[in-house]
C-alpha atoms as a PDB file:
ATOM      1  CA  UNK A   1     106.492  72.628 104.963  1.00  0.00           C
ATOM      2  CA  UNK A   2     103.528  75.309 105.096  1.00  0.00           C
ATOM      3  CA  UNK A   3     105.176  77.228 107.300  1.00  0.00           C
ATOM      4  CA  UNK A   4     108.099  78.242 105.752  1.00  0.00           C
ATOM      5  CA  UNK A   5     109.447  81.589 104.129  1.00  0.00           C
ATOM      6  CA  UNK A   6     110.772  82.273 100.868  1.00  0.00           C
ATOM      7  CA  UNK A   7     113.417  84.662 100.226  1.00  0.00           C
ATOM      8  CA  UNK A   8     114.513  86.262  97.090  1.00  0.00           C
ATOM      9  CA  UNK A   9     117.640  88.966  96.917  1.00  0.00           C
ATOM     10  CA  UNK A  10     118.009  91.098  93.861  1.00  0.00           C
ATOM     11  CA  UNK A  11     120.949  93.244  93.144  1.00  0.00           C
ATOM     12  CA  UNK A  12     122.665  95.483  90.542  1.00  0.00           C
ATOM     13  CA  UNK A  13     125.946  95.116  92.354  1.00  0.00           C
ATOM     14  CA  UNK A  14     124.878  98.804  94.203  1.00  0.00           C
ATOM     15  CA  UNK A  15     121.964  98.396  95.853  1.00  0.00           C
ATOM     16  CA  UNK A  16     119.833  95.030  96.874  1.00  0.00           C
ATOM     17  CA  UNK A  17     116.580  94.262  97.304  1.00  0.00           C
ATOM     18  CA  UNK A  18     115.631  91.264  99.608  1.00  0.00           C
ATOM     19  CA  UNK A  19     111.829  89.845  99.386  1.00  0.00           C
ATOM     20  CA  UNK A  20     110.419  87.662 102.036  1.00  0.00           C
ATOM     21  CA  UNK A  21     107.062  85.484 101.838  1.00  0.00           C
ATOM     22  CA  UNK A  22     105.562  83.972 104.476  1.00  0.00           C
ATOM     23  CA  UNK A  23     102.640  82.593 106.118  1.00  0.00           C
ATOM     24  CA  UNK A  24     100.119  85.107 108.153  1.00  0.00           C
ATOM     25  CA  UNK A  25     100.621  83.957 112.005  1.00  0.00           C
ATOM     26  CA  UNK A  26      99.277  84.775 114.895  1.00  0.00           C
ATOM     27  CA  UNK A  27     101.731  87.525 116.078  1.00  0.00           C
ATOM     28  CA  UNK A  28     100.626  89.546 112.650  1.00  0.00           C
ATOM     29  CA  UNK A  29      96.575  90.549 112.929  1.00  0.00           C
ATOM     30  CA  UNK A  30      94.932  89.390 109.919  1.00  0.00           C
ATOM     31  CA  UNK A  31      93.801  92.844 109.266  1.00  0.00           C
ATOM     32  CA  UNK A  32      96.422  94.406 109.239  1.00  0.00           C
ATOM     33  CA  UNK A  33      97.047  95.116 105.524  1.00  0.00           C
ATOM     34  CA  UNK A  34     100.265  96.677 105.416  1.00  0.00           C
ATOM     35  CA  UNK A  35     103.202  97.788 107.135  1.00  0.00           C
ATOM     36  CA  UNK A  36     106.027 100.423 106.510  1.00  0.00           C
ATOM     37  CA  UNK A  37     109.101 100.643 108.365  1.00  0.00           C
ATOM     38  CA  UNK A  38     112.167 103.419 107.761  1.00  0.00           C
ATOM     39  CA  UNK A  39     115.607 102.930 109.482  1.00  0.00           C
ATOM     40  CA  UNK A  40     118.280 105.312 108.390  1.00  0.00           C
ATOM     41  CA  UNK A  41     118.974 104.401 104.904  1.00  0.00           C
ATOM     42  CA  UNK A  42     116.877 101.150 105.162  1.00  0.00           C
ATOM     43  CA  UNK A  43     113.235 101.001 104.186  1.00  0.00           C
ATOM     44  CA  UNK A  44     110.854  97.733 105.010  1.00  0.00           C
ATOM     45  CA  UNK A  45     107.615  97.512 103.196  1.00  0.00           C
ATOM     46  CA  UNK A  46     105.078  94.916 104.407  1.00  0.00           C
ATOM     47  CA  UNK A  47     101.980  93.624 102.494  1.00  0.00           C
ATOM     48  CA  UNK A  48      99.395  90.910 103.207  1.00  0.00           C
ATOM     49  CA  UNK A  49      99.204  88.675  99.882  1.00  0.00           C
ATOM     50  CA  UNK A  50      96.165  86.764  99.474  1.00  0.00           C
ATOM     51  CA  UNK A  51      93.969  85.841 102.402  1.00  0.00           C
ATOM     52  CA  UNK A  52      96.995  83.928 103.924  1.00  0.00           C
ATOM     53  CA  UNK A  53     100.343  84.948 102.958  1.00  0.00           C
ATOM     54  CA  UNK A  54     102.536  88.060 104.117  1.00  0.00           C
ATOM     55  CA  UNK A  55     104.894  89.750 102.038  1.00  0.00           C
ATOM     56  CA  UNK A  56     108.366  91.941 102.974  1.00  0.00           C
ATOM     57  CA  UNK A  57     110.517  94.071 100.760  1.00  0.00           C
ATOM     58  CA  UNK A  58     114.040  95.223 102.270  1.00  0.00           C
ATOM     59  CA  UNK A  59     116.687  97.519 101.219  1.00  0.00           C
ATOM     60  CA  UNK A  60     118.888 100.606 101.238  1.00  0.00           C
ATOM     61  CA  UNK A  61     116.867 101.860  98.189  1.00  0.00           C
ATOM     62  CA  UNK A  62     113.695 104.260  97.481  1.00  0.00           C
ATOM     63  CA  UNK A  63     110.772 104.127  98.855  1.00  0.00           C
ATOM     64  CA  UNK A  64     108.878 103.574  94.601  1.00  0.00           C
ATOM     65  CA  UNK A  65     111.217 100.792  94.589  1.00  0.00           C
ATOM     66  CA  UNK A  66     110.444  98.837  97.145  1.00  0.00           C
ATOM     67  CA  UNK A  67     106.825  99.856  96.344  1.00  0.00           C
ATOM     68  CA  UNK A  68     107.140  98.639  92.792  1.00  0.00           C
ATOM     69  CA  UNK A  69     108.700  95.087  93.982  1.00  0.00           C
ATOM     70  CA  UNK A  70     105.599  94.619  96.070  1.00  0.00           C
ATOM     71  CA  UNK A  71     103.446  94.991  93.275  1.00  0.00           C
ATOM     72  CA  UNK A  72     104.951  93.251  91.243  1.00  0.00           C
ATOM     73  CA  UNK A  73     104.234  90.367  93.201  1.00  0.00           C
ATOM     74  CA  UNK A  74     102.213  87.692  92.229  1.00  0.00           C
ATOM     75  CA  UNK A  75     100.909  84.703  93.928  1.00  0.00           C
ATOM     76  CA  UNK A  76     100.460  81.699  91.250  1.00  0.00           C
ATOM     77  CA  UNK A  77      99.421  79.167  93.988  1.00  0.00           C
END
């Protein structure tokens, strides 16, 4: 299915880090080229990947982290 969503968790038995990838929709603008969200202790960092895929980091960790997963990132496909 096209339209599903990979998710990834990574942990060092502290802190996790969960990384979503899914389509662009039609709720999310196309433009829109990134997002950053900052609950409490949580921090959410969106990025478009590509011309058609959206990309979310989540966790109770900082902000360079989540910054650095992001990055990290690469679409093969």
């Amino acid at each position: 299915d096209t339209r599903s969503v990979l998710q990834c968790s990574y942990s060092d038995g502290l802190a996790s880090v969960s990384v979503f990838v899914q389509p662009l929709d039609a709720v999310r603008p196309a433009e829109l080229r990134s997002q950053e969200v900052v609950m409490g202790a949580a921090q959410l960092l969106g990025r478009k990947v590509g011309e058609d895929a959206w990309l979310t980091v989540v966790g109770e960790v900082p902000r360079k982290t989540l910054y650095r997963f992001s990055q990290a990132w690469v679409r093969l496909r």
